[in-house]
PDB file of N, CA and C in Angstrom:
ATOM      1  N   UNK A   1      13.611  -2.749   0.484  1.00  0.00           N
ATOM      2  CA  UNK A   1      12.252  -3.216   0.442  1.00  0.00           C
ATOM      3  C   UNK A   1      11.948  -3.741  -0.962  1.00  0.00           C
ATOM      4  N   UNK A   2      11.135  -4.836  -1.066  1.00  0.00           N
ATOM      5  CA  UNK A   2      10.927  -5.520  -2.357  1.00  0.00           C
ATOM      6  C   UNK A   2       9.767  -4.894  -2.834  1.00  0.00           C
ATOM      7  N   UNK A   3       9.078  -4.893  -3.827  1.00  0.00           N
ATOM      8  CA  UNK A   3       8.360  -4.043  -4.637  1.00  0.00           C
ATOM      9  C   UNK A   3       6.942  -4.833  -3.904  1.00  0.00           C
ATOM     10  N   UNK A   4       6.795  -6.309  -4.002  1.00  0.00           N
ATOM     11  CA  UNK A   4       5.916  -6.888  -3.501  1.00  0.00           C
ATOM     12  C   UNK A   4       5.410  -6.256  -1.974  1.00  0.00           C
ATOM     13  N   UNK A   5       6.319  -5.979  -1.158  1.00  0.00           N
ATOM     14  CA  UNK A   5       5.805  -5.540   0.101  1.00  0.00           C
ATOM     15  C   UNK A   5       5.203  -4.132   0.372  1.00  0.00           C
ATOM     16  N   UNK A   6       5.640  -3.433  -0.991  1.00  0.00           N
ATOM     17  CA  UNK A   6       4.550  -2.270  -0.730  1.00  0.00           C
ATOM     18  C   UNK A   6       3.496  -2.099  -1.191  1.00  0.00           C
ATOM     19  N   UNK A   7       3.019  -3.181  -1.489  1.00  0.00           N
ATOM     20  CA  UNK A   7       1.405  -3.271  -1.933  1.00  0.00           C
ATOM     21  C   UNK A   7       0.601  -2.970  -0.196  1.00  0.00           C
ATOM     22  N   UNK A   8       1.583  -3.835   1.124  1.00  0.00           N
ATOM     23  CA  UNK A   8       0.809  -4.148   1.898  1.00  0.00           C
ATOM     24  C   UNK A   8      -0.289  -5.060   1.992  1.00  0.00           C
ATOM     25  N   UNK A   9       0.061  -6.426   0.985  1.00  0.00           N
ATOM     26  CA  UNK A   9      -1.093  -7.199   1.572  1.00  0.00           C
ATOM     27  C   UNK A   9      -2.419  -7.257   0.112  1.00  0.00           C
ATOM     28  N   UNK A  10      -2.064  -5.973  -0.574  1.00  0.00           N
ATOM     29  CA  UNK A  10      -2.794  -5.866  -1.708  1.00  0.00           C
ATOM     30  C   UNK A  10      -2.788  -6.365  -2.835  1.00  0.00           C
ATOM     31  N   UNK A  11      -3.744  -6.947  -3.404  1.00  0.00           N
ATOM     32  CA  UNK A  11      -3.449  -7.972  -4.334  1.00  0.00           C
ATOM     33  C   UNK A  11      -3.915  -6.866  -5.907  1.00  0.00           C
ATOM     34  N   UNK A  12      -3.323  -6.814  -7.110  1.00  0.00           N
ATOM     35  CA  UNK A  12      -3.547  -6.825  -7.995  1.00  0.00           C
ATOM     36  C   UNK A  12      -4.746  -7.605  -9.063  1.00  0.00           C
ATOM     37  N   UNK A  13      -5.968  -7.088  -9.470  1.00  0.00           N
ATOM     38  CA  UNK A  13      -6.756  -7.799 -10.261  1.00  0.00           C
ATOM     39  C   UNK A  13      -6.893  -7.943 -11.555  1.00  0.00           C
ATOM     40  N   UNK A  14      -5.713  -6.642 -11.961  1.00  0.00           N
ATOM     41  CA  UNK A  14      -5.860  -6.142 -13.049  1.00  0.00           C
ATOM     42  C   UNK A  14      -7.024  -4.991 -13.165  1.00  0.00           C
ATOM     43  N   UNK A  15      -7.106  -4.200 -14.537  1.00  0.00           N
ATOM     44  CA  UNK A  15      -8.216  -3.385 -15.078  1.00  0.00           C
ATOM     45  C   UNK A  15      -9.814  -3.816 -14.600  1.00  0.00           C
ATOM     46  N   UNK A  16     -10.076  -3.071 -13.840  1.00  0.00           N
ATOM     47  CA  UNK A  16     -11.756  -3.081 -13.749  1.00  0.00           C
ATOM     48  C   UNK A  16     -12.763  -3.269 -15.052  1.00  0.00           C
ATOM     49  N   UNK A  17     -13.187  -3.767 -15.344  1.00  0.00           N
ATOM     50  CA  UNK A  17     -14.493  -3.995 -16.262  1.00  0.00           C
ATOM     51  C   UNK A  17     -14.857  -2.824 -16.214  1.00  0.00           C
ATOM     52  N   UNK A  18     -15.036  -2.124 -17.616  1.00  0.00           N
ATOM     53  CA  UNK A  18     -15.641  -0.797 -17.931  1.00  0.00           C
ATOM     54  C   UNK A  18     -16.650  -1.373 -19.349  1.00  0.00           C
ATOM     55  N   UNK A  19     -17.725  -0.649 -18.815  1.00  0.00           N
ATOM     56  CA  UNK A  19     -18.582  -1.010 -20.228  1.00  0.00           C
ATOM     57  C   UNK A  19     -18.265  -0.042 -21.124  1.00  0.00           C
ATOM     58  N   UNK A  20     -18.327  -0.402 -22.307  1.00  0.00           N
ATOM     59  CA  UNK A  20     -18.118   0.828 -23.558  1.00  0.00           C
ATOM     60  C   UNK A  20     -19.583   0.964 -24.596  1.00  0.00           C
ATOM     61  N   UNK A  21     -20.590   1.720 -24.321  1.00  0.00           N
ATOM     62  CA  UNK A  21     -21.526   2.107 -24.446  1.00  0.00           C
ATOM     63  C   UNK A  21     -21.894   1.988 -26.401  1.00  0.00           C
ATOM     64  N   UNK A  22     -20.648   2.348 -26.869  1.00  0.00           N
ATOM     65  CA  UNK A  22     -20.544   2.284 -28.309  1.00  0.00           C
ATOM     66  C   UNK A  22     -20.134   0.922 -28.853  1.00  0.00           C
ATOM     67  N   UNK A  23     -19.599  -0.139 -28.102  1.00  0.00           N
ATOM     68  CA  UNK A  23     -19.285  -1.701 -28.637  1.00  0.00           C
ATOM     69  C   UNK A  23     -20.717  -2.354 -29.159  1.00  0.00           C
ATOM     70  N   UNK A  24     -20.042  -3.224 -30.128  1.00  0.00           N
ATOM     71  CA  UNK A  24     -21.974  -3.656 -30.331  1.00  0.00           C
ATOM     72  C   UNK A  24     -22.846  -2.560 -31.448  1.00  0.00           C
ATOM     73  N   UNK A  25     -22.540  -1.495 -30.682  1.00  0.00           N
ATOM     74  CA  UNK A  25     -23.462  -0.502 -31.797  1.00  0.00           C
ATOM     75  C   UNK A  25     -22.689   0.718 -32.926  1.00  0.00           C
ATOM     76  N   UNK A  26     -22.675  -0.022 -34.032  1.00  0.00           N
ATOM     77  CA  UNK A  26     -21.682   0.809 -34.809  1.00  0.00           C
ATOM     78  C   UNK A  26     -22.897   1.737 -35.000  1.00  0.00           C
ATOM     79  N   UNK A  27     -21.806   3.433 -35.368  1.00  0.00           N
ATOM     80  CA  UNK A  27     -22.288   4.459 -35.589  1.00  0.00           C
ATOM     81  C   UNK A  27     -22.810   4.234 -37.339  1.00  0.00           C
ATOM     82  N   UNK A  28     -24.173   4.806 -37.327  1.00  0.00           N
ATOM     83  CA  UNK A  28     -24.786   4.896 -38.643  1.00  0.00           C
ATOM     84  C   UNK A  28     -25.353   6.545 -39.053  1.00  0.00           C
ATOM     85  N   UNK A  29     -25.218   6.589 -40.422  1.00  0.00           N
ATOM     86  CA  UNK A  29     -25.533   7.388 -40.986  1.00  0.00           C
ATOM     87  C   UNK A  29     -26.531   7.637 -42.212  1.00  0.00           C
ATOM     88  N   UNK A  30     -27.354   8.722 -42.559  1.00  0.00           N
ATOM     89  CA  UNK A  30     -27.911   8.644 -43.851  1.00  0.00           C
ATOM     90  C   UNK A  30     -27.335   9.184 -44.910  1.00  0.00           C
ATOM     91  N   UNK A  31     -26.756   8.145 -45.549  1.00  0.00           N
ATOM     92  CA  UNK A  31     -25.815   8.432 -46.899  1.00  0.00           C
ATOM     93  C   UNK A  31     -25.972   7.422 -47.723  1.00  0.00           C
ATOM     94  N   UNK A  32     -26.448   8.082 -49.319  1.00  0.00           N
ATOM     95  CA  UNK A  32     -26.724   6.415 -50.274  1.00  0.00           C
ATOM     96  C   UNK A  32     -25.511   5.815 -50.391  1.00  0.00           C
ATOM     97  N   UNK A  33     -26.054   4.854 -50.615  1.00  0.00           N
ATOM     98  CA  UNK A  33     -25.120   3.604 -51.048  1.00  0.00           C
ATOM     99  C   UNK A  33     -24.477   4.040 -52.150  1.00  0.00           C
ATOM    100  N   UNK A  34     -23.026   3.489 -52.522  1.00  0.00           N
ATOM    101  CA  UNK A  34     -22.479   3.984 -53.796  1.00  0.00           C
ATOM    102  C   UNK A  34     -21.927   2.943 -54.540  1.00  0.00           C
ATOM    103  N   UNK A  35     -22.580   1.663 -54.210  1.00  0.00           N
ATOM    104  CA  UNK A  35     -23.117   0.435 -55.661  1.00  0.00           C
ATOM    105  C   UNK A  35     -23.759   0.579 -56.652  1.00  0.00           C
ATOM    106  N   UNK A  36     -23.691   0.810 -57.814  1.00  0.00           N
ATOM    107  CA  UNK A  36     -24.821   0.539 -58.775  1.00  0.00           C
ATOM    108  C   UNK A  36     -26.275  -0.441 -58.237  1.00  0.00           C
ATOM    109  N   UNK A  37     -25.691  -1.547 -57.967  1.00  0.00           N
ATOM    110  CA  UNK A  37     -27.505  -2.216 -57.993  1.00  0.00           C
ATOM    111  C   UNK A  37     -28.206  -2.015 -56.390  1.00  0.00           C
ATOM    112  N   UNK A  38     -27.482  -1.263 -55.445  1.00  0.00           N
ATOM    113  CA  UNK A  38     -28.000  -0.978 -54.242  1.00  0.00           C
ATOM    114  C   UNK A  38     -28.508   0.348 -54.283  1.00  0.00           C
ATOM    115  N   UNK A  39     -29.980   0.366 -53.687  1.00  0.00           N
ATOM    116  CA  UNK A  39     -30.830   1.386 -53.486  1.00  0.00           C
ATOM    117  C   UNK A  39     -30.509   2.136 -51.525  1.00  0.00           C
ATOM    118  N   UNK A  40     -30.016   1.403 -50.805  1.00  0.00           N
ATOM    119  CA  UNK A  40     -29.794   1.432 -49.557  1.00  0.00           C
ATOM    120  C   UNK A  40     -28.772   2.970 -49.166  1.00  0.00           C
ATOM    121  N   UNK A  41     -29.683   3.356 -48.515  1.00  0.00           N
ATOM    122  CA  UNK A  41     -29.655   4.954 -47.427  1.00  0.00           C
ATOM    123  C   UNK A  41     -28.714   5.145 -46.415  1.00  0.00           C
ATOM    124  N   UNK A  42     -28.550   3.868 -45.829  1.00  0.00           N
ATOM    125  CA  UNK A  42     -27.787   3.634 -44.236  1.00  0.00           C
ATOM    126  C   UNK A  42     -26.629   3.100 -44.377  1.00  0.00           C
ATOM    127  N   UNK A  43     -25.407   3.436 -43.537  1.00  0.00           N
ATOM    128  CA  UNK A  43     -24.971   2.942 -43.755  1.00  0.00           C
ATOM    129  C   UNK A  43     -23.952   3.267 -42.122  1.00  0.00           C
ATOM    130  N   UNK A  44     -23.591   2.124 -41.717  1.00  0.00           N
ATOM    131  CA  UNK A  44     -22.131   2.136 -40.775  1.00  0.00           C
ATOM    132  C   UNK A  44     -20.813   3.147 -40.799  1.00  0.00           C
ATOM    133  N   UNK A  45     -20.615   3.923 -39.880  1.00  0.00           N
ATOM    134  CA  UNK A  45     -19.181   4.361 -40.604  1.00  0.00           C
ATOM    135  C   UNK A  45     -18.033   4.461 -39.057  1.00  0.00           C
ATOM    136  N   UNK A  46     -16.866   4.695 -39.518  1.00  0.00           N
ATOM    137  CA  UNK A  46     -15.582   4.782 -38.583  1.00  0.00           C
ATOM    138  C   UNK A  46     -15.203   6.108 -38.326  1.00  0.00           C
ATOM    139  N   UNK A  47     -14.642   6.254 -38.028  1.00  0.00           N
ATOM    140  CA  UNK A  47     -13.822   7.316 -38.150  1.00  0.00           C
ATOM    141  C   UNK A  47     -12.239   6.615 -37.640  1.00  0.00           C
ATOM    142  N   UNK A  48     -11.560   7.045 -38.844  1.00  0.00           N
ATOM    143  CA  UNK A  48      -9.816   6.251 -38.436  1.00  0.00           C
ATOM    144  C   UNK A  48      -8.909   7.428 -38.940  1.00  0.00           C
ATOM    145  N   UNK A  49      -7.798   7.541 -37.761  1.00  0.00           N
ATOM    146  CA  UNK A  49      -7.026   8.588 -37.984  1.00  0.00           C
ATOM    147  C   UNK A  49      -6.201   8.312 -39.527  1.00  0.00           C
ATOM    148  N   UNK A  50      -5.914   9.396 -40.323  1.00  0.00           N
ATOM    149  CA  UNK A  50      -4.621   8.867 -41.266  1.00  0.00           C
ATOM    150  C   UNK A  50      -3.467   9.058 -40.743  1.00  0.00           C
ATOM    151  N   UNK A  51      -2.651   7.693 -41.302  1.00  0.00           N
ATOM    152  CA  UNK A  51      -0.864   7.685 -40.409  1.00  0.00           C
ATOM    153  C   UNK A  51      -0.518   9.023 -41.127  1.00  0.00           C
ATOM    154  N   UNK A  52      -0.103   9.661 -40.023  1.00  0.00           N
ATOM    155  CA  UNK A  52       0.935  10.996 -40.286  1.00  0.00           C
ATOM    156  C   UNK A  52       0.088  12.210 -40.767  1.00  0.00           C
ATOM    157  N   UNK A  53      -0.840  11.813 -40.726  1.00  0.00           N
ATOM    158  CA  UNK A  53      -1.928  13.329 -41.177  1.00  0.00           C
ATOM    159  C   UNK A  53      -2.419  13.648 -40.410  1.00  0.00           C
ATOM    160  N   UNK A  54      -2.705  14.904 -40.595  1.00  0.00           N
ATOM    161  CA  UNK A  54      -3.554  15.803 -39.570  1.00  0.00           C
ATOM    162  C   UNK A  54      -5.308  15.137 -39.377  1.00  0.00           C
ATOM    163  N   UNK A  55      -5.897  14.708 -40.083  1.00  0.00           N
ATOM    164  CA  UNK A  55      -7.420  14.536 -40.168  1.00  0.00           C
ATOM    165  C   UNK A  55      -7.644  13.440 -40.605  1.00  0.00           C
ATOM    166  N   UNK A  56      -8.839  12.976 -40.212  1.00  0.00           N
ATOM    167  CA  UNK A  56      -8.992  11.663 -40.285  1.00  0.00           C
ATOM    168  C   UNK A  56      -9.808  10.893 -41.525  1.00  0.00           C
ATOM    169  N   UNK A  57     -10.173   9.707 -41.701  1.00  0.00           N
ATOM    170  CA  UNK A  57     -10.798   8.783 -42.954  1.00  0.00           C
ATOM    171  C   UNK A  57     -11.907   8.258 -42.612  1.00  0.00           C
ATOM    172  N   UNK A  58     -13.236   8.848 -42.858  1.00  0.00           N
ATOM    173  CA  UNK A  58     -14.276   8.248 -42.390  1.00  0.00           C
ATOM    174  C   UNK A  58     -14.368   7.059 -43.531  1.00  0.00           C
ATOM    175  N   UNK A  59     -14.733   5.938 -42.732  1.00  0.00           N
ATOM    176  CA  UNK A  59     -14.805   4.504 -43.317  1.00  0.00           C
ATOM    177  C   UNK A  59     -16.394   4.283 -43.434  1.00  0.00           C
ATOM    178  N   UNK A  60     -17.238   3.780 -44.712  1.00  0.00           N
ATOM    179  CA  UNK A  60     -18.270   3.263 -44.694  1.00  0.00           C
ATOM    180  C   UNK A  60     -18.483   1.833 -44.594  1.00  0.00           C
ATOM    181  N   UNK A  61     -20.125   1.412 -44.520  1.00  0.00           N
ATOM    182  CA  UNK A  61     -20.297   0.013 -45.138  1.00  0.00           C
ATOM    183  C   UNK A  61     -21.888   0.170 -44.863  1.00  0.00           C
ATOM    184  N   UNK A  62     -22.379   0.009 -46.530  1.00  0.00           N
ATOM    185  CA  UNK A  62     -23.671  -0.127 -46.238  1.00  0.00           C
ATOM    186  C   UNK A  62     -24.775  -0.899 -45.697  1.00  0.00           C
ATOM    187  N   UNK A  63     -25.959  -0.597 -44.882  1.00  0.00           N
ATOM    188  CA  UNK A  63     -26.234  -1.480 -44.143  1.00  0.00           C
ATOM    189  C   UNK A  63     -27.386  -2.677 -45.012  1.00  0.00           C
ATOM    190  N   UNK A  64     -27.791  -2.492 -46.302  1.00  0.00           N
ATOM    191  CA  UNK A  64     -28.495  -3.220 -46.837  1.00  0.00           C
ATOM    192  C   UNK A  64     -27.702  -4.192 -47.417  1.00  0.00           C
ATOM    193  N   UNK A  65     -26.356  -3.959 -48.301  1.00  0.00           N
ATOM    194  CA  UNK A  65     -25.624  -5.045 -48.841  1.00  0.00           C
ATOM    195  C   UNK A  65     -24.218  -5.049 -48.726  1.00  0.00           C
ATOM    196  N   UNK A  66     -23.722  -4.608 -47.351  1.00  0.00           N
ATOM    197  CA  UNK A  66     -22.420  -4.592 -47.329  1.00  0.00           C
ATOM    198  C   UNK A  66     -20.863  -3.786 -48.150  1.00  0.00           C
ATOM    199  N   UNK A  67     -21.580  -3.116 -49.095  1.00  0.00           N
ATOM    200  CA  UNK A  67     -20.425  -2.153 -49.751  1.00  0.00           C
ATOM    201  C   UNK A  67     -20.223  -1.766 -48.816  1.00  0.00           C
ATOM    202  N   UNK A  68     -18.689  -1.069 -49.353  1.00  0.00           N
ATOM    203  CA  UNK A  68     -17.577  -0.510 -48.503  1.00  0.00           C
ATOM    204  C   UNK A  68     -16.897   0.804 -49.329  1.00  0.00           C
ATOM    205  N   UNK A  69     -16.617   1.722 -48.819  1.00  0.00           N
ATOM    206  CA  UNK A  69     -16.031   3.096 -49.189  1.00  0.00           C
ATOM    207  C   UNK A  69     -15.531   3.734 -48.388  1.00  0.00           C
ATOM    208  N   UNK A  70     -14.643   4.956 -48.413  1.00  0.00           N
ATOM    209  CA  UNK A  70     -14.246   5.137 -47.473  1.00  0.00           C
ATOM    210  C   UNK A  70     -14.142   7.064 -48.383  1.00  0.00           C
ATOM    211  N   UNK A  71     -14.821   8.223 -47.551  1.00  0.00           N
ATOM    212  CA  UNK A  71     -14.159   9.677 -47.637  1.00  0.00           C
ATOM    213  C   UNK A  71     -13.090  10.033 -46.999  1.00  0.00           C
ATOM    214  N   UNK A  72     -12.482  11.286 -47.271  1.00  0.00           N
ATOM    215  CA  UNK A  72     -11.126  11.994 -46.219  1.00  0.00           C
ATOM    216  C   UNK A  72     -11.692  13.115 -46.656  1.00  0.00           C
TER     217      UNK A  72
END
């Protein structure tokens, strides 16, 4: 039997459309900015595993002027 015939007739569409509730809306936080000439509170952050480590690298970016930092 060929692989095609045991679908029975069934066609493949690929992956269903799943919405992802978090796309679009990055996670924010209240943490100052850590620019000198930025006064800004808010800011975007990640969370990204480290290669080969146990715990992960929260990634910033502030939301008034775009700095970037990153804690572990």
């Amino acid at each position: 039997m060929r692989f095609d015939d045991a679908w029975d007739g069934q066609r493949d569409d690929g992956a269903p459309a799943v919405a992802d509730a978090t796309r679009d809306s990055p996670e924010t936080m209240e943490v100052p900015c850590r620019a000198d000439d930025c006064d800004g509170d808010r800011a975007n952050y990640e969370m990204i595993p480290k290669p080969g480590g146990s715990y992960e690298v929260r990634l910033f970016t502030c939301v008034e002027c775009g700095h970037k930092w990153r804690e572990s």
